[in-house]
Protein backbone atom coordinates (compact mmCIF):
# COMPACT_ATOMS: atom_id res chain seq x y z
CA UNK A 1 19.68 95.68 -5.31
CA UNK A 2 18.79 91.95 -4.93
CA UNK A 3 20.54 89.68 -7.55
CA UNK A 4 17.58 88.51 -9.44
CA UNK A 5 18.95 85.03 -10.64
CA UNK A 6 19.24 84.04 -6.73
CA UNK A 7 15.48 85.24 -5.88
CA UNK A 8 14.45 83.30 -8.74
CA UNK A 9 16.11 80.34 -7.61
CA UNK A 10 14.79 80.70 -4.29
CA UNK A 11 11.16 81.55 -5.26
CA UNK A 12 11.09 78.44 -7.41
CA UNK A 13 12.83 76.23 -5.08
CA UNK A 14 9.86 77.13 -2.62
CA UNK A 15 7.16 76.16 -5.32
CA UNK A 16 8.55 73.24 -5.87
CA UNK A 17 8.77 72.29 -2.53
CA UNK A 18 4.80 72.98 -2.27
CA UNK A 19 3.89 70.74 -4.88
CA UNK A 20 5.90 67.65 -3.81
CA UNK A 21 4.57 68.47 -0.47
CA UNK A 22 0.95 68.21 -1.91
CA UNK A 23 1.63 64.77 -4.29
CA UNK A 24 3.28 63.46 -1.08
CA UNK A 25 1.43 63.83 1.79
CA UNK A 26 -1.39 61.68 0.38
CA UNK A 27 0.85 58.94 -0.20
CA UNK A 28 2.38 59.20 3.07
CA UNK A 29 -0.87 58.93 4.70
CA UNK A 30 -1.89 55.86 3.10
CA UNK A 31 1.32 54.17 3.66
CA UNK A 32 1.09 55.07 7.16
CA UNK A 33 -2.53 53.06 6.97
CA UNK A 34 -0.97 50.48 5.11
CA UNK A 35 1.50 49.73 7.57
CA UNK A 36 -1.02 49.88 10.37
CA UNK A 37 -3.09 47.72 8.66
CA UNK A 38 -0.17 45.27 7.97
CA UNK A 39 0.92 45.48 11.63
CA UNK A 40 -2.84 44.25 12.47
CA UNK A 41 -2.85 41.66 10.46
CA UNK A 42 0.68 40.25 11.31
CA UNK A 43 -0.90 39.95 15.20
CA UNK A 44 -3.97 38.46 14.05
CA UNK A 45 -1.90 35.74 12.40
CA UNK A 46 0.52 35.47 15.21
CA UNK A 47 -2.58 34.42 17.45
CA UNK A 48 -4.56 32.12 15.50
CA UNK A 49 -0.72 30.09 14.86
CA UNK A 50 -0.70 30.29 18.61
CA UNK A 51 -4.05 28.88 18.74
CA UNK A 52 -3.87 26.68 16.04
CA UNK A 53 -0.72 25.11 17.83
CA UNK A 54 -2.42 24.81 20.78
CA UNK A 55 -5.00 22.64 18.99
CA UNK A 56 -2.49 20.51 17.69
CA UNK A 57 -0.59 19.70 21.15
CA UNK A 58 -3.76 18.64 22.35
CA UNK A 59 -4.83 16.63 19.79
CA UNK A 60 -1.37 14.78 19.42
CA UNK A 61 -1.66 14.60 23.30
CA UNK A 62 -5.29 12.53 23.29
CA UNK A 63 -4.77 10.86 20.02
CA UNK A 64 -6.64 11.72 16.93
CA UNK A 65 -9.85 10.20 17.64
CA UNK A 66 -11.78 11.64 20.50
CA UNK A 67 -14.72 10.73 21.91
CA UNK A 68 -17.06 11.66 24.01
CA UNK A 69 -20.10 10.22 25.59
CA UNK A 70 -23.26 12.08 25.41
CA UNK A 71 -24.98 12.53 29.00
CA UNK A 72 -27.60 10.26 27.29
CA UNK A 73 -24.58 7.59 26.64
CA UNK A 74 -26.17 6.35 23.82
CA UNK A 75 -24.74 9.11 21.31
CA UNK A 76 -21.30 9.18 20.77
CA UNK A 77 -19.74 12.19 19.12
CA UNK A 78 -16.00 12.37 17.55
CA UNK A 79 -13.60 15.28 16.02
CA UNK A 80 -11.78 12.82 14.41
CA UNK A 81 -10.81 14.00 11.01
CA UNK A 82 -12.70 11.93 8.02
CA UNK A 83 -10.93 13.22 4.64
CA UNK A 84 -12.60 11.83 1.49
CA UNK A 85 -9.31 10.38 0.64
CA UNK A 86 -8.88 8.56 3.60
CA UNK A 87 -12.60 6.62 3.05
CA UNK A 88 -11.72 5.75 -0.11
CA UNK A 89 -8.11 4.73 0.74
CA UNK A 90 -9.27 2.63 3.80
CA UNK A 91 -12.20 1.29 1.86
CA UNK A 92 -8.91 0.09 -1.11
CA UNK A 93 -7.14 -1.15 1.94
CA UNK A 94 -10.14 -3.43 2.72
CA UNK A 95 -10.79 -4.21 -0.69
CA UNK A 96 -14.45 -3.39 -0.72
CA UNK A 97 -16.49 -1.95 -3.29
CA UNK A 98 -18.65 1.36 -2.72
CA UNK A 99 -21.62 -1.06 -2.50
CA UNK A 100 -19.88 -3.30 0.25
CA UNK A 101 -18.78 -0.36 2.48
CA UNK A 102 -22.17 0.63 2.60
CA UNK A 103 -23.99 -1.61 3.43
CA UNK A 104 -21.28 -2.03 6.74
CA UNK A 105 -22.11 1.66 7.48
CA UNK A 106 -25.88 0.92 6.35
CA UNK A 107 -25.76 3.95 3.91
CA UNK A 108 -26.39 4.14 0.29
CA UNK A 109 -23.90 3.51 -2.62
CA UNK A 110 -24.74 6.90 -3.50
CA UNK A 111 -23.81 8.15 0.01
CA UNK A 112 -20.38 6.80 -0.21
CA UNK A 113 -20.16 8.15 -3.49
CA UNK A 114 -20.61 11.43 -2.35
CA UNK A 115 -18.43 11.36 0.50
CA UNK A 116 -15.45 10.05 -1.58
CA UNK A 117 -15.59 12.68 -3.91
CA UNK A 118 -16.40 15.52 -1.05
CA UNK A 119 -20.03 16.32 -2.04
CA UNK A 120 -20.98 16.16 1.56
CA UNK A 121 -19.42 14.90 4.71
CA UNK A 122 -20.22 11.94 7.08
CA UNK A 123 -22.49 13.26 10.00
CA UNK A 124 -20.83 12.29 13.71
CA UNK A 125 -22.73 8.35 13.94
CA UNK A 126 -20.75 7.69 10.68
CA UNK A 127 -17.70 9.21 11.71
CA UNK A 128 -17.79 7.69 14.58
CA UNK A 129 -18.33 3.84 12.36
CA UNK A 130 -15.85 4.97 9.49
CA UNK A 131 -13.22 5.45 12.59
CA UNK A 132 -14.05 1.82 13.58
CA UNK A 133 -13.92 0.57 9.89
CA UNK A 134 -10.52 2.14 9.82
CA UNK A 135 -9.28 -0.21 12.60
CA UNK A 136 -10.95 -3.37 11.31
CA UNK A 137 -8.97 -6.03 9.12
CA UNK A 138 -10.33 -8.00 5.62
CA UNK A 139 -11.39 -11.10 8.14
CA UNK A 140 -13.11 -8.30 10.72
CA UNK A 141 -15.17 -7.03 7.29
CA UNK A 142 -15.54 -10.44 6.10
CA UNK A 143 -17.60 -11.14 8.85
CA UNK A 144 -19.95 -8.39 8.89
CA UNK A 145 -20.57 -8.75 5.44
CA UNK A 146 -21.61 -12.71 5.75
CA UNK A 147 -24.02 -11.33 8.69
């Protein structure tokens, strides 16, 4: 006759094995998503950094202003980068007021407001102007202004 305390033990070993089995293999599943998904994402990152450093050698390559003439040559674009603390920092350098470096880019007060605080964003003709204002000097500004 079987020893009753061992088939016991081995009847509820095997039970208990069937329930962790069932709490578990959920879990594992979604881990096993999660990880994917993780894995996915890690090479999605891993390209756009590749991409992204890409960008940068070639815009440390041609400088950071870059232009381009329109086949019209009258437009000229630029993806130089126009930060609304770098207007108002060049526009301190200068020493004008909102009012002065304005009327050199022959927008509003209002305008410059806006772009200072990043409201809105200059469009590619005042880019292209802000980029020259950022190379001018107080006796280059001077002299627009007494124009």
């Amino acid at each position: 006759m079987p020893n009753m305390a061992q088939v016991l033990k081995e009847e509820i070993t095997r039970l208990s094995r069937k329930e962790i089995r069932n709490v578990c293999d959920p879990l594992r599943k979604q881990v096993q998503t999660l990880r994917r998904t993780v894995r996915d994402q890690q090479t999605t990152i891993n390209r756009l950094e590749r991409a992204l450093s890409k960008m940068v050698a070639q815009t440390s390559d041609t400088g950071t202003a870059l232009y381009a003439t329109a086949s019209g040559g009258a437009q000229e674009t630029t993806r130089a980068r126009v930060t609304p603390a770098s207007i108002k920092r060049h526009r301190l350098r200068l020493n004008l007021s909102q009012a002065e470096l304005g009327e050199i880019l022959r927008v509003s007060t209002n305008t410059i407001v806006r772009w200072e605080k990043g409201m809105s964003s200059p469009r590619a003709h005042h880019r292209t102007a802000l980029l020259r204002v950022r190379d001018m000097g107080r006796r280059d500004v001077n002299k627009i202004l007494e124009e």
